[in-house]
N, C-alpha and C. Protein backbone atom coordinates (compact mmCIF):
# COMPACT_ATOMS: atom_id res chain seq x y z
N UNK A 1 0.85 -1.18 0.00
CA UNK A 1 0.00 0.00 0.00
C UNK A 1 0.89 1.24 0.00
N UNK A 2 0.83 2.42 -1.09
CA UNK A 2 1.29 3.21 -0.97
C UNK A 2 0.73 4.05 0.48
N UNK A 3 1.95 5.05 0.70
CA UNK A 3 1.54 6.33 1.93
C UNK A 3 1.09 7.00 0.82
N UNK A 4 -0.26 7.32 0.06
CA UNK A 4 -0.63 8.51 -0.74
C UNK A 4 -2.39 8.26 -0.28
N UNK A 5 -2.61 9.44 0.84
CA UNK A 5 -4.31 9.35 0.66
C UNK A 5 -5.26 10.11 -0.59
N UNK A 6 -5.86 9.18 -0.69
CA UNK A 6 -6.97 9.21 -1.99
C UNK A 6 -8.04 10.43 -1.80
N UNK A 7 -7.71 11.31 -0.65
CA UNK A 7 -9.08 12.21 -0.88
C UNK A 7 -8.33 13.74 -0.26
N UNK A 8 -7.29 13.59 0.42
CA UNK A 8 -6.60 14.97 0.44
C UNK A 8 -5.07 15.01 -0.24
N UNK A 9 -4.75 14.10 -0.71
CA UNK A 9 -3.61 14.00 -1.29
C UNK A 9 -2.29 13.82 -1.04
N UNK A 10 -2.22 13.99 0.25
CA UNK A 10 -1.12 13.79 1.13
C UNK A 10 -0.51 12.62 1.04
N UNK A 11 1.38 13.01 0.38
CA UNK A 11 2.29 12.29 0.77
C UNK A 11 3.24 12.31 1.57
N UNK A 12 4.00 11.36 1.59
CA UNK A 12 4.93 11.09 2.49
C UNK A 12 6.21 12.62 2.85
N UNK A 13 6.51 12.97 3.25
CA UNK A 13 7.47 14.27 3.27
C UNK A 13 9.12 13.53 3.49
N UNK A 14 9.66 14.46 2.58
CA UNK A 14 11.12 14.12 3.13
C UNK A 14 12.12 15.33 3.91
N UNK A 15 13.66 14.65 3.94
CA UNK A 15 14.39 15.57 4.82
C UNK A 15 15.24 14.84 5.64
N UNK A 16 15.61 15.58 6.24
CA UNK A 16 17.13 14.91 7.14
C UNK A 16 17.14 14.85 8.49
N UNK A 17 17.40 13.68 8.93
CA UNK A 17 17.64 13.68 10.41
C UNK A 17 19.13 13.84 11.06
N UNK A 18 18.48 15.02 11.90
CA UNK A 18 20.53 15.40 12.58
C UNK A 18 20.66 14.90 13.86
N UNK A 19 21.56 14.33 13.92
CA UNK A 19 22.50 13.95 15.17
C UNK A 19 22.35 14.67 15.97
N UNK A 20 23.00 14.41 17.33
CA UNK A 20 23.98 15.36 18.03
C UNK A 20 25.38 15.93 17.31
N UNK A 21 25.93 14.58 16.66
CA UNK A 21 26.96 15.08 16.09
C UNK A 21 27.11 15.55 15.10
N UNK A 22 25.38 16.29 14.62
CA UNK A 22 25.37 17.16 13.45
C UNK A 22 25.11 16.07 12.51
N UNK A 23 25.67 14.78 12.24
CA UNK A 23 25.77 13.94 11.06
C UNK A 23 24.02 13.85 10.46
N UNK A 24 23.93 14.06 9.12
CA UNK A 24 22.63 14.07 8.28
C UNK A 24 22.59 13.07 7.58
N UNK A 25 21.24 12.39 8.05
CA UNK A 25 20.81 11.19 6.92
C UNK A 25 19.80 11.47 6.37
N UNK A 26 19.61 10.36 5.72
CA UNK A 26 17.68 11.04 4.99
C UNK A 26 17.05 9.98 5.82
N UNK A 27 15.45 10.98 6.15
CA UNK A 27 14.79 10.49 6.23
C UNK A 27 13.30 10.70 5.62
N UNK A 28 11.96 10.11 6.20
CA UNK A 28 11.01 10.31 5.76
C UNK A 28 9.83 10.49 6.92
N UNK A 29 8.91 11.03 6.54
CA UNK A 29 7.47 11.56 7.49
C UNK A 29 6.37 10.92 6.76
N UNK A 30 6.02 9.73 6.84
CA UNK A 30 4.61 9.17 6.46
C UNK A 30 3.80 9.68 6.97
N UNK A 31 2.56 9.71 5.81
CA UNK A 31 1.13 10.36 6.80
C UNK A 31 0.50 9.25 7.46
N UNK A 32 -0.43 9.35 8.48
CA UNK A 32 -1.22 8.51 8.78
C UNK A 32 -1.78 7.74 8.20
N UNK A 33 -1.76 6.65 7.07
CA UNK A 33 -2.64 6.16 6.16
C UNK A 33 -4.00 5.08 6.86
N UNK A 34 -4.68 4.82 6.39
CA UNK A 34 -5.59 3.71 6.62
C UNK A 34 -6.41 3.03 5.35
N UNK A 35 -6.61 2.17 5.58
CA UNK A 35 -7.78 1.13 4.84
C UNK A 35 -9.04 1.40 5.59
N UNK A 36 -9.69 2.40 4.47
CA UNK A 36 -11.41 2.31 5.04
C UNK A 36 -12.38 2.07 4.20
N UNK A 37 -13.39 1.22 4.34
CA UNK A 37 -14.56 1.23 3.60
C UNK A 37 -15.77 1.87 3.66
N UNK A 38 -16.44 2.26 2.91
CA UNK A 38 -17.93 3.18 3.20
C UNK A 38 -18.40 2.46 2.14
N UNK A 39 -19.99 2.79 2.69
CA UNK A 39 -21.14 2.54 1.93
C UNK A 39 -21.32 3.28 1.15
N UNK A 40 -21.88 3.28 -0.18
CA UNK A 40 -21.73 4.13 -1.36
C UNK A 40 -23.81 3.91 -1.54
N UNK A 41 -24.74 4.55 -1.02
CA UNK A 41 -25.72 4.39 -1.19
C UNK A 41 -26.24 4.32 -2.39
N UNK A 42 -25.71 5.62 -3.22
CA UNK A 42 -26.62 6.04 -4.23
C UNK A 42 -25.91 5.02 -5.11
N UNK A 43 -24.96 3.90 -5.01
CA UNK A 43 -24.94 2.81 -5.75
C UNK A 43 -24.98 1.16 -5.40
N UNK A 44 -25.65 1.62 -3.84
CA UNK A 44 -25.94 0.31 -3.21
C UNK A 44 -24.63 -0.53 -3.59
N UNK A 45 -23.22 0.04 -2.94
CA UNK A 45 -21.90 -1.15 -2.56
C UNK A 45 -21.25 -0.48 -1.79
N UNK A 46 -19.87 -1.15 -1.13
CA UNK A 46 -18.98 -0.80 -0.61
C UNK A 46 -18.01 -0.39 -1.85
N UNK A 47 -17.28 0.62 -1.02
CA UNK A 47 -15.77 1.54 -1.46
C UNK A 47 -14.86 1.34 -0.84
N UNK A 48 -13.39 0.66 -0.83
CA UNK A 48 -12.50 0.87 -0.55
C UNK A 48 -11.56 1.73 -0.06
N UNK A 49 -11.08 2.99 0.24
CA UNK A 49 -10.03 3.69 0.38
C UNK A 49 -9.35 3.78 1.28
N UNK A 50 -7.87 4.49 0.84
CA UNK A 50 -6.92 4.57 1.56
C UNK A 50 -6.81 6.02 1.66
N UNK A 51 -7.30 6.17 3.05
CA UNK A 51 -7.03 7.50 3.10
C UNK A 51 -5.89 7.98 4.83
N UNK A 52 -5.85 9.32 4.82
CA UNK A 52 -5.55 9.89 5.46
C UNK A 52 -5.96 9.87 7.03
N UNK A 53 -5.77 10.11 8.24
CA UNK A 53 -6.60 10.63 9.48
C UNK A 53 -7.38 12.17 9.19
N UNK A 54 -6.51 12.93 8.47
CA UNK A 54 -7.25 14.11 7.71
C UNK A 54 -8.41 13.67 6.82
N UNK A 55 -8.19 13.21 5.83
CA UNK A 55 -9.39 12.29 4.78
C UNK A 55 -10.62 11.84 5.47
N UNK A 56 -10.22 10.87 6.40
CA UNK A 56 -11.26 10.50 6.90
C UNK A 56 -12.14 11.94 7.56
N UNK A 57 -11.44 12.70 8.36
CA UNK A 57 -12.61 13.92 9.15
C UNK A 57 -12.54 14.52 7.88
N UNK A 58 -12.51 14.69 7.02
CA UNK A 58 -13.22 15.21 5.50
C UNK A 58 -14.21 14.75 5.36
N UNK A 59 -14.46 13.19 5.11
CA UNK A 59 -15.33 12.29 4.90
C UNK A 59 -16.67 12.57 5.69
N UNK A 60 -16.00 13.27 7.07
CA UNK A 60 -17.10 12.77 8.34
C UNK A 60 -17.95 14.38 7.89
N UNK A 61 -16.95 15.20 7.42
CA UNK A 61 -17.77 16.68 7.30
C UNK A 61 -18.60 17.01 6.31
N UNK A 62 -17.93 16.73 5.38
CA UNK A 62 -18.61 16.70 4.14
C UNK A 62 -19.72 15.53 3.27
N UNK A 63 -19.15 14.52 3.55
CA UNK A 63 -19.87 12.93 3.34
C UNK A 63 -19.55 11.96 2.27
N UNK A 64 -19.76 11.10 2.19
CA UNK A 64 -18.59 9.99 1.24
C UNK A 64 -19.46 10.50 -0.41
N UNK A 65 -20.21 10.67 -0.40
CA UNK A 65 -20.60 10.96 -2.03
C UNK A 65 -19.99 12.49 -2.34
N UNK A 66 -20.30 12.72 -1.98
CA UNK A 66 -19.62 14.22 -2.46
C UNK A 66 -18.22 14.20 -2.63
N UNK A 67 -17.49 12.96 -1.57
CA UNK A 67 -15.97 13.40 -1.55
C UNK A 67 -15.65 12.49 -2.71
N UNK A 68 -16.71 11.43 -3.07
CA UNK A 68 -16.38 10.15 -4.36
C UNK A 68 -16.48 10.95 -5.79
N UNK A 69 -17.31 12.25 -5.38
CA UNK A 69 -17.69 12.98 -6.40
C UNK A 69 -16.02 13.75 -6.86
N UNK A 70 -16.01 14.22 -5.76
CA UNK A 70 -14.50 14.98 -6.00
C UNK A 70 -13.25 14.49 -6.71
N UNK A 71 -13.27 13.08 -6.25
CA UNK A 71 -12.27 11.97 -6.59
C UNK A 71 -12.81 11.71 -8.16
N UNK A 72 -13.97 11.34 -8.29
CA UNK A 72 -13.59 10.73 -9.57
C UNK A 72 -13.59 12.42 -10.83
N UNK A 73 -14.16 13.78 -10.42
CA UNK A 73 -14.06 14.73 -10.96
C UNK A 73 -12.21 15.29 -11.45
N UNK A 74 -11.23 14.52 -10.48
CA UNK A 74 -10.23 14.65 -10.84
C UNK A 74 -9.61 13.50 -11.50
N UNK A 75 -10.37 12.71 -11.75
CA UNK A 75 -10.18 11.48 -13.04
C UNK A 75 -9.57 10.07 -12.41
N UNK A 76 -9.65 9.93 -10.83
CA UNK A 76 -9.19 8.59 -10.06
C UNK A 76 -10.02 7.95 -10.28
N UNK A 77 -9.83 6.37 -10.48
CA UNK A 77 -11.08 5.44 -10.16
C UNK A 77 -11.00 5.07 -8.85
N UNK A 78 -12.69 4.77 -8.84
CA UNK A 78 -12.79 4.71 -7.29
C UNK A 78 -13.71 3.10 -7.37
């Protein structure tokens, strides 16, 4: 499973972690991801996604059709 949520877009961030002794490596900042399903009424099934901890309180504000609306208006299949 990629770290990329499906409804705010959020990826992974990069950058460097410093020592004490100053020494820089790379590292990375995953977002919160999850596996969630919703009910998709107005087509009587379940939906899959991988979204965000952000995504999801999107989901909860706005509501899963509207946000399926959004998603597939930017050309993802859902």
């Amino acid at each position: 499973m990629s770290a990329h949520c499906q409804v705010t877009g959020r990826r992974p961030g990069f950058g460097k972690s410093v020592s004490h002794s100053h020494k820089r490596t790379n590292r990375r900042w995953d977002p919160n991801i999850q596996k969630k399903t919703y009910l998709l009424p107005s087509e009587g099934r379940r939906i899959t996604l991988t979204v965000s901890a952000k995504g999801i309180k999107t989901i909860d504000r706005d509501g899963i059709e509207a946000v399926v609306a959004k998603i597939r208006a930017r050309g993802e299949k859902v």
